[in-house]
Protein backbone atom coordinates (compact mmCIF):
# COMPACT_ATOMS: atom_id res chain seq x y z
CA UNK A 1 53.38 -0.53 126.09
CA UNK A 2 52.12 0.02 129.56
CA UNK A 3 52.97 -2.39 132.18
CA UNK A 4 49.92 -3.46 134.08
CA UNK A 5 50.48 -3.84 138.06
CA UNK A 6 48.82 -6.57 140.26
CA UNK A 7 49.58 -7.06 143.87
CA UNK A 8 47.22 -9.93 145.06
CA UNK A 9 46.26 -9.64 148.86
CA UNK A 10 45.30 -13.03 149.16
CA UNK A 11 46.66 -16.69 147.09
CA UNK A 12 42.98 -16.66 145.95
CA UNK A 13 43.91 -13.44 143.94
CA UNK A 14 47.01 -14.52 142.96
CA UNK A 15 45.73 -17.77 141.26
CA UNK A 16 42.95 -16.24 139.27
CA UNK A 17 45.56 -13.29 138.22
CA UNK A 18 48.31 -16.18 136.95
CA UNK A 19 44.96 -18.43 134.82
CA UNK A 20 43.62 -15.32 133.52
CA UNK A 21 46.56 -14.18 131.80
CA UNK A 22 47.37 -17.41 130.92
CA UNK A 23 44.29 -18.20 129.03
CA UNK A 24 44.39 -14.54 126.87
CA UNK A 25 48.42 -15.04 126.63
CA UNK A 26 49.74 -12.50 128.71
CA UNK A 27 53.30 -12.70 129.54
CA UNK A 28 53.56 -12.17 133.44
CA UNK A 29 56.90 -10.79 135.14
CA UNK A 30 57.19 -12.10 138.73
CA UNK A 31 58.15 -9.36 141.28
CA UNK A 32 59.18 -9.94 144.82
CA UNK A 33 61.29 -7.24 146.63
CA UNK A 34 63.15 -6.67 143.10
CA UNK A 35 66.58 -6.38 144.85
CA UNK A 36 67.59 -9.27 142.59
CA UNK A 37 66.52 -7.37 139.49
CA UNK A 38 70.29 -7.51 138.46
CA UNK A 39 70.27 -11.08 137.34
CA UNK A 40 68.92 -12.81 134.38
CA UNK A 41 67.51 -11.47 130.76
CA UNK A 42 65.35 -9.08 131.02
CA UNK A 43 61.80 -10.65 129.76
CA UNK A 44 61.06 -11.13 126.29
CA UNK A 45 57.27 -10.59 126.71
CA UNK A 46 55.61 -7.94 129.57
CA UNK A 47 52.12 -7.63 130.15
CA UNK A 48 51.43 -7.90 133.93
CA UNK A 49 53.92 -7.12 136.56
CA UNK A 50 53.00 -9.33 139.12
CA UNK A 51 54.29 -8.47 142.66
CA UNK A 52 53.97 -10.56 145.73
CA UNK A 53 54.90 -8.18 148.47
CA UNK A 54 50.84 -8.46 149.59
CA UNK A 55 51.48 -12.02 150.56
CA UNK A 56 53.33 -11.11 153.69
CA UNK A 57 51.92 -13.05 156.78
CA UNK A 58 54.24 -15.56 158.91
CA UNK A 59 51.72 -18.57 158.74
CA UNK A 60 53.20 -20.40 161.50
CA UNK A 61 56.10 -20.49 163.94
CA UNK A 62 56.01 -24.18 165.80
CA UNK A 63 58.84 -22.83 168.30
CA UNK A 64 59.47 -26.52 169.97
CA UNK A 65 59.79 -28.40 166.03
CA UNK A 66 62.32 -25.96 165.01
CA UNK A 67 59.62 -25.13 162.13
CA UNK A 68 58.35 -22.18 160.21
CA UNK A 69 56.09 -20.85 157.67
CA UNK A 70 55.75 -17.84 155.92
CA UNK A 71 54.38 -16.46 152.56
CA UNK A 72 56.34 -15.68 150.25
CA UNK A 73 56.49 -11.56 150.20
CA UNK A 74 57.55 -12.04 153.69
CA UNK A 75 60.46 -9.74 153.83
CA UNK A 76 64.32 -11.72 155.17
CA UNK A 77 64.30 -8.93 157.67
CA UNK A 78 60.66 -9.63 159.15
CA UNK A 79 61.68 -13.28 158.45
CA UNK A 80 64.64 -13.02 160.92
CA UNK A 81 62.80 -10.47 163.59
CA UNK A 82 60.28 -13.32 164.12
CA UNK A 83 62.08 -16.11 164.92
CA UNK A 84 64.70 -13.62 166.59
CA UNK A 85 61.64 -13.49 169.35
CA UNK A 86 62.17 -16.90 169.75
CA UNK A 87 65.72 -17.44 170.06
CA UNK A 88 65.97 -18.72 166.31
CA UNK A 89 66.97 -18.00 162.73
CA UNK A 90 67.35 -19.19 159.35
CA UNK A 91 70.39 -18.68 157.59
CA UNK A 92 69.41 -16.87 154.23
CA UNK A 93 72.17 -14.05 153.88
CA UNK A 94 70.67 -11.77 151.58
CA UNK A 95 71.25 -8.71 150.37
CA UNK A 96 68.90 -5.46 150.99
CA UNK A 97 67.16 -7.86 153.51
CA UNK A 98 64.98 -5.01 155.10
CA UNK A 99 63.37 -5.19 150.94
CA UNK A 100 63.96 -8.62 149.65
CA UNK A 101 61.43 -11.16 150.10
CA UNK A 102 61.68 -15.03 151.25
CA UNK A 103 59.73 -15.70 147.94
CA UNK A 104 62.40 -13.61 145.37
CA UNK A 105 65.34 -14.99 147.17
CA UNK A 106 64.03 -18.46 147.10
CA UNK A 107 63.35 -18.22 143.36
CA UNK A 108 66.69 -16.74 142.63
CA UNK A 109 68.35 -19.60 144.46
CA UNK A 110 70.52 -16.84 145.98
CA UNK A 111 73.75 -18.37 148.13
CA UNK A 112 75.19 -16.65 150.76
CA UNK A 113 78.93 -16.98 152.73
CA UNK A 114 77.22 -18.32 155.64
CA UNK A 115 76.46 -21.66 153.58
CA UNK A 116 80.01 -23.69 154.08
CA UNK A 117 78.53 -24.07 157.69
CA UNK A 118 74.78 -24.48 157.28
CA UNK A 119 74.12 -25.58 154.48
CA UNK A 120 72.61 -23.98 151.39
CA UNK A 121 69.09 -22.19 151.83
CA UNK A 122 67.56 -24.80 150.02
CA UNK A 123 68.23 -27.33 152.14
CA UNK A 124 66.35 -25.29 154.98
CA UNK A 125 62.98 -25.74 152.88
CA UNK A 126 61.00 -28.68 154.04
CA UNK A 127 57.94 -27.67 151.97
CA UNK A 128 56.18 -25.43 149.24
CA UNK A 129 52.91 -23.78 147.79
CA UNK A 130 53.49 -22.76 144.42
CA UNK A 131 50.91 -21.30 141.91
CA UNK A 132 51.01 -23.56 138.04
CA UNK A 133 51.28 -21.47 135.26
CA UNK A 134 47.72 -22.34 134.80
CA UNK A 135 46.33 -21.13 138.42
CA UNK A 136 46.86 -24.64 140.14
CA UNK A 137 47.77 -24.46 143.69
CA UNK A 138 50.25 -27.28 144.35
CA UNK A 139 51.81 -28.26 147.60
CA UNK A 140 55.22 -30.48 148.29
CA UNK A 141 56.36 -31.03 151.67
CA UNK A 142 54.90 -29.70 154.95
CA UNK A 143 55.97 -29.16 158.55
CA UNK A 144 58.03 -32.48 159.22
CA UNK A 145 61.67 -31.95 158.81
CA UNK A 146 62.10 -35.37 158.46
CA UNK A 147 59.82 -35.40 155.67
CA UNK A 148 61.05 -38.53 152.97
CA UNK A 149 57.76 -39.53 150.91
CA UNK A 150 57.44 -38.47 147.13
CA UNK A 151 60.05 -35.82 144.91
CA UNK A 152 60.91 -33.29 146.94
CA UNK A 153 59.36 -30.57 144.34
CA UNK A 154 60.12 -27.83 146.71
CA UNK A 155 63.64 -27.81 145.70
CA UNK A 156 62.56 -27.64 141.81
CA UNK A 157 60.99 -23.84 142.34
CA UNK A 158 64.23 -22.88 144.35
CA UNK A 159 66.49 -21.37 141.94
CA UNK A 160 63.86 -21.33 138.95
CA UNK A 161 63.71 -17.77 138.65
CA UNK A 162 59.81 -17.99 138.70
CA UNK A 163 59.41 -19.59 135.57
CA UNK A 164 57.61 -23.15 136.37
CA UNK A 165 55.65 -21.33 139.08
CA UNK A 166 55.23 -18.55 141.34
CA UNK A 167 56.22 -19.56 144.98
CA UNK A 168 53.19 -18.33 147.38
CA UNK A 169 54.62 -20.17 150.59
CA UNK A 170 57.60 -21.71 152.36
CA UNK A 171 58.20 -23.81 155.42
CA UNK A 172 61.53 -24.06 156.78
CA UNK A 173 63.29 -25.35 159.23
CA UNK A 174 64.84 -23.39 162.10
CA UNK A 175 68.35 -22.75 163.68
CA UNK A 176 68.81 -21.77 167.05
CA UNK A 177 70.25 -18.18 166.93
CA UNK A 178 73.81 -17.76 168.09
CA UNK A 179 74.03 -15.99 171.15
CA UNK A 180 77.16 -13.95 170.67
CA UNK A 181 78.60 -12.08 166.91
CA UNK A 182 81.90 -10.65 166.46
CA UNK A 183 83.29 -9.19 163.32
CA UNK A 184 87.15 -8.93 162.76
CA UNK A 185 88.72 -6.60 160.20
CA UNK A 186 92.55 -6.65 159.20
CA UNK A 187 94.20 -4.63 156.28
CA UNK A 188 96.22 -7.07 154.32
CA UNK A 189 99.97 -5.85 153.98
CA UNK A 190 101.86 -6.89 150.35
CA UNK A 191 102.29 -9.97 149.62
CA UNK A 192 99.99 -11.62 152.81
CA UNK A 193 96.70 -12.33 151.17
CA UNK A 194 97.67 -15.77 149.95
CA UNK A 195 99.21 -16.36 152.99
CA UNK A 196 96.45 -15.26 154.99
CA UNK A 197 93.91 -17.60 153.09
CA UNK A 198 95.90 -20.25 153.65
CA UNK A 199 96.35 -20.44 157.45
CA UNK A 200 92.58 -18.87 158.08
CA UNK A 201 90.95 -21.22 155.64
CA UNK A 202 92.62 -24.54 158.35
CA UNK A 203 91.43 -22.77 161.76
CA UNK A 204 89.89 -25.08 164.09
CA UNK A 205 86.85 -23.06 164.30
CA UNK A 206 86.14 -21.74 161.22
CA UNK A 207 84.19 -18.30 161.04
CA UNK A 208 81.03 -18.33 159.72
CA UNK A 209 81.81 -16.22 156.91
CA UNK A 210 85.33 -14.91 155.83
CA UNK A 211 85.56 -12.52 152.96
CA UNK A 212 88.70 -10.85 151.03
CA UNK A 213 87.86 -7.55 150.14
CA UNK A 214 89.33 -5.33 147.61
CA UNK A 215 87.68 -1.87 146.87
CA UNK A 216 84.24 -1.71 147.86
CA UNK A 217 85.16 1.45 150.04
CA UNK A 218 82.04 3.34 150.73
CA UNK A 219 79.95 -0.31 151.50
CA UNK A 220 82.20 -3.02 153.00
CA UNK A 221 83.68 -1.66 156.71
CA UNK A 222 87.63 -1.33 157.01
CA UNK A 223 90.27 0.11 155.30
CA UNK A 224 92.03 -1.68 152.46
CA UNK A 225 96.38 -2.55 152.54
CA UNK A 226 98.32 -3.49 149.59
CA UNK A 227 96.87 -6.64 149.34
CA UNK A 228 93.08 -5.57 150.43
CA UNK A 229 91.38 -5.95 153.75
CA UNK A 230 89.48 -9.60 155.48
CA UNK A 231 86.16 -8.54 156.82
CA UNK A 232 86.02 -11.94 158.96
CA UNK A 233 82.84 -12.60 160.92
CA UNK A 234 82.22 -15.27 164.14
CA UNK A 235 79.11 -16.85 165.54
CA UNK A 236 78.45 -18.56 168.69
CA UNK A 237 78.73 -18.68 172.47
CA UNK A 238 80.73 -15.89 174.12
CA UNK A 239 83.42 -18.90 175.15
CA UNK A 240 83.69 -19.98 171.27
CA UNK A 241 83.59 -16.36 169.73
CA UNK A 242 86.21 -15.44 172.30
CA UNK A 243 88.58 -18.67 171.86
CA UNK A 244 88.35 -18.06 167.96
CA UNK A 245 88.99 -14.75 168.02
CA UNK A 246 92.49 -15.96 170.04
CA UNK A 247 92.96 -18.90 167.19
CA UNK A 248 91.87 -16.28 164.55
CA UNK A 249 95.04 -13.48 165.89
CA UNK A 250 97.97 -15.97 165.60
CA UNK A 251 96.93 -17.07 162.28
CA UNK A 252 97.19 -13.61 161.51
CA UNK A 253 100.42 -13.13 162.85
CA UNK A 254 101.74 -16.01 161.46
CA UNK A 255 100.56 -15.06 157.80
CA UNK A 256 101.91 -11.23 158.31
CA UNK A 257 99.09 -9.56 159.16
CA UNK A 258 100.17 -7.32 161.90
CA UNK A 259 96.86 -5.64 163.20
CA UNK A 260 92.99 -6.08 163.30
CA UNK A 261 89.89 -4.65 164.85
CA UNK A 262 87.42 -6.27 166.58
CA UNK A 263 83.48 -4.98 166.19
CA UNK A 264 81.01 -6.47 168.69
CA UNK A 265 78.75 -3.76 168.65
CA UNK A 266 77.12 -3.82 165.51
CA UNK A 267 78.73 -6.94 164.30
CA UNK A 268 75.77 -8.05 162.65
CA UNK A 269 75.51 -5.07 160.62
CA UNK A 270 78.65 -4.52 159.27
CA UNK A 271 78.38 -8.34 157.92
CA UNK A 272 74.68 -6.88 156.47
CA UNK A 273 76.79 -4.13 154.56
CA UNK A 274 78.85 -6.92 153.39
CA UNK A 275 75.74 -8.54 151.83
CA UNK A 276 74.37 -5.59 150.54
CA UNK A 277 77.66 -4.80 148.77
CA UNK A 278 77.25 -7.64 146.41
CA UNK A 279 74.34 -5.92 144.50
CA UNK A 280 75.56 -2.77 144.87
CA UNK A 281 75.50 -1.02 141.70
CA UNK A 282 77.61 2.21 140.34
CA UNK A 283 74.52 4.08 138.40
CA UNK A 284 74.15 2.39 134.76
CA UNK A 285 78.63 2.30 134.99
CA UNK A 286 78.94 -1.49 136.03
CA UNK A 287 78.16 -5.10 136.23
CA UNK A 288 78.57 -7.62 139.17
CA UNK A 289 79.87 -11.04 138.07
CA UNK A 290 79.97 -14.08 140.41
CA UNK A 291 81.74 -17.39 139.46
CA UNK A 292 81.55 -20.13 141.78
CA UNK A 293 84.14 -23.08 142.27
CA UNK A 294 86.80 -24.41 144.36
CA UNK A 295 87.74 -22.71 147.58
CA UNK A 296 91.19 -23.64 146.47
CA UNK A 297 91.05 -21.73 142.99
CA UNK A 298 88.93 -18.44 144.09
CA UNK A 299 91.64 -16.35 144.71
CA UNK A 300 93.24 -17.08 141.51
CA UNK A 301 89.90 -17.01 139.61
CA UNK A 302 88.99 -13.34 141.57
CA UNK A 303 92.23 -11.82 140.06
CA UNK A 304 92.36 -13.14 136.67
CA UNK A 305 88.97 -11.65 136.53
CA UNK A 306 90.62 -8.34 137.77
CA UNK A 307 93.46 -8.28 136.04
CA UNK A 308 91.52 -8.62 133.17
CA UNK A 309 89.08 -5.32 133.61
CA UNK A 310 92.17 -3.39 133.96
CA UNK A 311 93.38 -4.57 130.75
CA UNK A 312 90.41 -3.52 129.34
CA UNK A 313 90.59 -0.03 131.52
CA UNK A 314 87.79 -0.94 133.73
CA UNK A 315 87.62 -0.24 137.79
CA UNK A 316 87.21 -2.91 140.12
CA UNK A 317 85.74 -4.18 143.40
CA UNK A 318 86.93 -7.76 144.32
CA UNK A 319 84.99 -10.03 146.66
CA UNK A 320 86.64 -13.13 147.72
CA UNK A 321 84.77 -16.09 149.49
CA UNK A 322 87.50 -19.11 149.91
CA UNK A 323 85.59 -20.98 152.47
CA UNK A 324 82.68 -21.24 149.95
CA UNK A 325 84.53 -21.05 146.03
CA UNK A 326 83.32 -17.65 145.02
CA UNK A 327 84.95 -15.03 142.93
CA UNK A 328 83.02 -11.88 142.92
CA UNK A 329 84.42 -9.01 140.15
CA UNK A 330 81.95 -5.14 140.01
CA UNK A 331 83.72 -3.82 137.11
CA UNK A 332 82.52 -0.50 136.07
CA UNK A 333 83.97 3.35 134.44
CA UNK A 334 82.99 6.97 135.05
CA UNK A 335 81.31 7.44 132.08
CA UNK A 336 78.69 6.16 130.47
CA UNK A 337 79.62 5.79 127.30
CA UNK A 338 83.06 4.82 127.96
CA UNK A 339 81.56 1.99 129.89
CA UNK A 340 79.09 0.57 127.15
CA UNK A 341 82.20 0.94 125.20
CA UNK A 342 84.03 -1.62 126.55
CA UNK A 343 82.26 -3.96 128.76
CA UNK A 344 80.73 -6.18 125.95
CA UNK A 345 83.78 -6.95 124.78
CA UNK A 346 85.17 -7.56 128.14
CA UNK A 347 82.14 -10.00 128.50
CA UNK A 348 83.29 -11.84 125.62
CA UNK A 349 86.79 -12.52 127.00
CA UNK A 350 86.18 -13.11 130.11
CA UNK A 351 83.93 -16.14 129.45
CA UNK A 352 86.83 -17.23 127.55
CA UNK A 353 88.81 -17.61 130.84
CA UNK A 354 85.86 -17.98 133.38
CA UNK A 355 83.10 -19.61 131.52
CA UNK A 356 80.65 -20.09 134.62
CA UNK A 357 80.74 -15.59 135.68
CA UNK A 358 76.87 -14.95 136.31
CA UNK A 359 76.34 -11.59 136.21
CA UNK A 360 74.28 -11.03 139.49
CA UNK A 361 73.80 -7.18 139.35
CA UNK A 362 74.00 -4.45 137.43
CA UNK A 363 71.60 -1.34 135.83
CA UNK A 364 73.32 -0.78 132.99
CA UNK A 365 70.95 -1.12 129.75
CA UNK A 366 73.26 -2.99 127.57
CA UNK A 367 73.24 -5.84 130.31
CA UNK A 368 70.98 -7.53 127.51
CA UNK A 369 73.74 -8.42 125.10
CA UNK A 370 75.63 -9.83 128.10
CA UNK A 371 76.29 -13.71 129.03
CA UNK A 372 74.55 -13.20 132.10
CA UNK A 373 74.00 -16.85 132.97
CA UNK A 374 77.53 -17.77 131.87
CA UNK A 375 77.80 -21.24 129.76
CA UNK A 376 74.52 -23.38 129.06
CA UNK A 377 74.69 -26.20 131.79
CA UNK A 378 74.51 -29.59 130.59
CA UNK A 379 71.09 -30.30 131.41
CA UNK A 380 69.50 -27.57 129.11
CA UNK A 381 67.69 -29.92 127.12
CA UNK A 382 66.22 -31.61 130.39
CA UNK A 383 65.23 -28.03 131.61
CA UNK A 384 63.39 -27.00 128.42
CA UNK A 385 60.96 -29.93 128.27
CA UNK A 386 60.25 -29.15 131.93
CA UNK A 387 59.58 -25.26 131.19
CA UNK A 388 57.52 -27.05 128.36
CA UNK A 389 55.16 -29.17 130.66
CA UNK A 390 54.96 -26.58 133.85
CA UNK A 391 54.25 -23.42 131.44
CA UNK A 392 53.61 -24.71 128.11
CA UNK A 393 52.07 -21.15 127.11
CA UNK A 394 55.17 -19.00 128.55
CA UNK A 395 53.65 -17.42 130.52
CA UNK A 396 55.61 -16.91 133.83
CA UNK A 397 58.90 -14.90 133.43
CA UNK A 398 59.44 -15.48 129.79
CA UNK A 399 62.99 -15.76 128.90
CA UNK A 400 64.53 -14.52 132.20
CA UNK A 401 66.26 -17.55 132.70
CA UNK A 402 69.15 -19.75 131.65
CA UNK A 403 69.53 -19.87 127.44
CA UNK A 404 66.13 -17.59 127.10
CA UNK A 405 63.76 -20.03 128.88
């Protein structure tokens, strides 16, 4: 069946698209920047692939508020090349940014490292235009940071995966953007990763983001020990960068870690690269998984999930975030066949151990018959009845989403 295309220039467009296939019962698969494609079901129904790169106008930039708003196929990169004029930013770390729009990285509730210091993207949203399932334009929030009256529906969209609406706007608030960036890499002798976590995760100045890397050669900068690399990255003054940096080298010393190189020139991105790697894909020969939890149990969570794949003669990239929780496993083969072979079953067992892995990328066609959302959450019940009354026709992004919804 042939997919039919719409990219609306205008919300106008957009609305009449979203009622019209509504009323005939045409399944419609939201499209932003599709750098996310690698999460969720694939849809049950397709009839109209409906992409909002064309909505791609910052609305508003009130400089002095610390306020901004943008439509939603607003790429992150002309996002942060904006407010960069002005001396500001908002902290959305996402992959493929120069692609991925503020709308599909809303939607997918992506996180980012950056968040144990500001704060989860959704927090940054002060307020919303969303398209109903049956062409109503509905608006939550505005341009007031402090903005308390009614539900705060903004936050209900963010992390929907399109399926109760399709976001069309977002205002935010603004950071100001840190004058100085410094990225620190360090190979990780034998035995000095745990060690290293332990004395970087208590610094008096935390970094902003502070990744274990293992594998991940040709994407993530620096070159792995025993025990993997840190690809460690600062934001700031000059003064705080440079007194971190000082903290940041007798930690390192103290945990074993003999050497590391500083990048100032480009800081920015080589921490991009370490973005991008999360979505990375090998062709159709692996999956992504991400579990989130305690910064206290990642590293032990990351492994398990490694040691596993080998077990079940898989390669591995490991990605560990202990300032945030997460535990982030590519598993993948050489060939093809070998892969589909063996990574259902994998699947199977390693929900077993880690029942909350999301699988947040991968191309490979038998990603169907994968757990991709992990366990049912508690509130499944809740969520259904309020698919039911936002889209009671199924319309938007059917069963992309947690449990088929």
């Amino acid at each position: 069946m042939t997919l039919e295309r719409v990219v609306p220039a205008s919300v106008a467009e957009l609305r009449e698209t979203i009622a019209a296939c509504d009323r005939r019962g045409a399944a419609i698969v939201v499209q932003g920047g599709n750098t996310l494609r690698g999460m969720g079901f694939p849809p049950t129904r397709a009839d109209v692939e409906l992409v909002t790169t064309g909505l791609d106008r910052v609305v508003a930039h009130e400089v002095r508020d610390l306020t901004c708003a943008v439509q939603a196929g607003v790429t992150i990169a002309a996002l942060g090349e904006a407010l960069a004029a002005a001396g500001q930013f908002v902290p959305l770390d996402a992959p493929a940014r120069r692609t991925a729009t503020v709308g599909g990285t809303m939607a997918a509730g992506w996180l980012g490292p950056r968040r144990h210091r500001y704060g989860r993207v959704r927090d940054y949203a002060i307020g919303s235009e969303v398209v109903l399932a049956d062409g109503t334009v509905a608006h939550a929030g505005g341009m007031v940071v402090k903005n308390v009256t009614g539900y705060d529906m903004s936050k209900l969209y963010i992390g929907s995966f399109g399926t109760l609406g399709v976001l069309t706007q977002l205002n935010f608030k603004t950071l100001p953007l840190p004058a100085t960036a410094r990225v620190v890499l360090a190979r990780l002798p034998e035995g000095s990763r745990t060690r290293a976590i332990a004395h970087l995760t208590n610094l008096a100045i935390a970094p902003a983001a502070l990744l274990c890397v293992e594998g991940y050669r040709k994407a993530i900068d620096g070159e792995d020990g025993v025990d993997g690399r840190l690809c460690i990255f600062f934001e700031g003054s000059e003064a705080l960068v440079e007194r971190a940096t000082r903290d940041l080298r007798s930690a390192l010393g103290r945990a074993g870690v003999p050497e590391a190189t500083i990048v100032d020139a480009g800081a920015r991105e080589t921490f991009q690269r370490a973005l991008d790697a999360t979505i990375a894909n090998v062709a159709e020969r692996s999956v992504t998984y991400r579990s989130l939890g305690t910064p206290e149990s990642a590293e032990t969570r990351s492994l398990a999930m490694r040691d596993l794949a080998n077990r079940h003669e898989l390669f591995t990239d490991v990605l560990i975030d202990p300032l945030n929780g997460d535990a982030i496993v590519r598993v993948s083969e050489r060939d093809t066949l070998a892969f589909a072979a063996r990574i259902e079953r994998f699947d199977d067992v390693l929900h077993e151990i880690v029942p909350n892995a999301v699988v947040i990328a991968g191309a490979a066609p038998m990603r169907a018959s994968l757990r991709v959302w992990g366990e049912d959450p508690p509130a499944l019940a809740r969520m259904r009845a309020i698919k039911t009354r936002f889209d009671p026709h199924n319309t938007l992004n059917p069963g992309r989403f947690l449990a088929g919804l």
